[in-house]
C-alpha atoms as a PDB file:
ATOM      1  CA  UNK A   1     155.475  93.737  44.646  1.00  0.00           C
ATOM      2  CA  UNK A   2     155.333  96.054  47.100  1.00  0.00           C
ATOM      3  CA  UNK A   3     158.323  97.605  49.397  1.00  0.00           C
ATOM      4  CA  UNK A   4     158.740  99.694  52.415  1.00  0.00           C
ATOM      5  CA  UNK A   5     161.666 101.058  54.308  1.00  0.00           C
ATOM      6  CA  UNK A   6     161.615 100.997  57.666  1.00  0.00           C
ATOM      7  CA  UNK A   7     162.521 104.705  58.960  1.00  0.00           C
ATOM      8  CA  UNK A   8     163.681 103.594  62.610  1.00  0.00           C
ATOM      9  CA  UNK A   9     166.095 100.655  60.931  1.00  0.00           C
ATOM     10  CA  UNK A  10     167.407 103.200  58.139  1.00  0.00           C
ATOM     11  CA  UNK A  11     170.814 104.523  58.369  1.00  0.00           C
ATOM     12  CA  UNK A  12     171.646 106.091  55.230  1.00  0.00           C
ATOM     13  CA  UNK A  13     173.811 103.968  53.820  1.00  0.00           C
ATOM     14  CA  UNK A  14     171.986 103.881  50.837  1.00  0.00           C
ATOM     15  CA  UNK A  15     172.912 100.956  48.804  1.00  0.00           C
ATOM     16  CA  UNK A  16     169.722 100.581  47.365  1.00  0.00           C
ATOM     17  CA  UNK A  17     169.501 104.005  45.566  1.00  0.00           C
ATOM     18  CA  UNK A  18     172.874 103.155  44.273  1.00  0.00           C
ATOM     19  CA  UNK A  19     171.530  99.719  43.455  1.00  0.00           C
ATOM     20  CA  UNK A  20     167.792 101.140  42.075  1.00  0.00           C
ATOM     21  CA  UNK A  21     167.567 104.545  41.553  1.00  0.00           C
ATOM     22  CA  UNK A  22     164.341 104.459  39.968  1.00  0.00           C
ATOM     23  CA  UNK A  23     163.154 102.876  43.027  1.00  0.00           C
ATOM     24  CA  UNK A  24     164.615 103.904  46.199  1.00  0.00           C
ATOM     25  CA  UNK A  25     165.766 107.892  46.444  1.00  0.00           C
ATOM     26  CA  UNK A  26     166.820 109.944  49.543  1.00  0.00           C
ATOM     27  CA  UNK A  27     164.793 111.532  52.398  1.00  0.00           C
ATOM     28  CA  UNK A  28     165.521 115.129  52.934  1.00  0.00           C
ATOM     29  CA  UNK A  29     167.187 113.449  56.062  1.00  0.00           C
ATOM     30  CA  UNK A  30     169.484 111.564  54.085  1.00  0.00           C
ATOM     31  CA  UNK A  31     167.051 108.071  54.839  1.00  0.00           C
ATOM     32  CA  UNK A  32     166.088 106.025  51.684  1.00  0.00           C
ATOM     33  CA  UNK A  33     162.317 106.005  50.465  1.00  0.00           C
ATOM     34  CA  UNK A  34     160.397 104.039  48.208  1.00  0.00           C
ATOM     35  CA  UNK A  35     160.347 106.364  44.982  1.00  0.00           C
ATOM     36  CA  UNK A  36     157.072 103.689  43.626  1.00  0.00           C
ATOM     37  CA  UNK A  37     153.922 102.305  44.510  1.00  0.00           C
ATOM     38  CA  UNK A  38     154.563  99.193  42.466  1.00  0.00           C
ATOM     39  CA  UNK A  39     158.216  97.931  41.442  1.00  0.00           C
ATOM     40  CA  UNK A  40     158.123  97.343  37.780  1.00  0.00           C
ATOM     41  CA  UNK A  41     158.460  93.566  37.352  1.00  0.00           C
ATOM     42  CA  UNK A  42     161.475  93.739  35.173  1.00  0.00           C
ATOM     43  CA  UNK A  43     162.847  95.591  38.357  1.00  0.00           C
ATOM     44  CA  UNK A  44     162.290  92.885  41.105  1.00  0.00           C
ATOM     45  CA  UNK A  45     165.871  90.954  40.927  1.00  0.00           C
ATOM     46  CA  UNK A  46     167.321  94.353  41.125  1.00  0.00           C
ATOM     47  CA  UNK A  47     165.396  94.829  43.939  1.00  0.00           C
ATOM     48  CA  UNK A  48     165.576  91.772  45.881  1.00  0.00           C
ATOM     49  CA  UNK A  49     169.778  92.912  45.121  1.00  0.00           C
ATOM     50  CA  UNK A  50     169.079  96.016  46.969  1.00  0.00           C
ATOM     51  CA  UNK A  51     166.603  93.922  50.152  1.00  0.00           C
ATOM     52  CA  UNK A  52     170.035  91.458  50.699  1.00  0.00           C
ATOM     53  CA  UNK A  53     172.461  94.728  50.351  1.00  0.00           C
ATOM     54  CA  UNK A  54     170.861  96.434  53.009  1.00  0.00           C
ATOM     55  CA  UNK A  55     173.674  96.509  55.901  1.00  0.00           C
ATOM     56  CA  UNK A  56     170.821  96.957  58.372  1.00  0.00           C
ATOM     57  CA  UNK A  57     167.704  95.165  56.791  1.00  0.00           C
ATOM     58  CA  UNK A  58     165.931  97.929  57.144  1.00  0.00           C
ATOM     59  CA  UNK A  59     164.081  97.476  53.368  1.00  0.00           C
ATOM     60  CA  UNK A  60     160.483  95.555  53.578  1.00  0.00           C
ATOM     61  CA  UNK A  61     158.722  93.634  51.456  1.00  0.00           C
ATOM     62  CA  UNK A  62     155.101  94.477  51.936  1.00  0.00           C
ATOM     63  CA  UNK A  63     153.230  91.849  50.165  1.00  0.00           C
END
């Protein structure tokens, strides 16, 4: 599974580092990136957690 979040949606809440740190970190700008290439598989609920968390839906699933 592959993520992406979108920079122009991103606000900083950052619900999914709090959520997934080992997946989603923060930008120098305070934005959240994608920390992987590939989340882990044991990983995915956690992550689909952080995709419906996101206040402004701003996390992508990119296949």
């Amino acid at each position: 599974m592959k993520i992406t979040v979108d920079q122009r949606l991103c606000d900083a809440h950052a619900m999914c580092v709090a959520l997934v740190p080992s997946v989603f970190g923060l930008r120098a700008d305070g934005n959240a990136e994608v920390l992987v290439d590939d989340v882990p598989s044991e990983l995915v609920d956690e992550v689909y957690l952080a995709i419906d968390s996101c206040p402004l839906r701003a996390i992508l699933i990119a296949d």
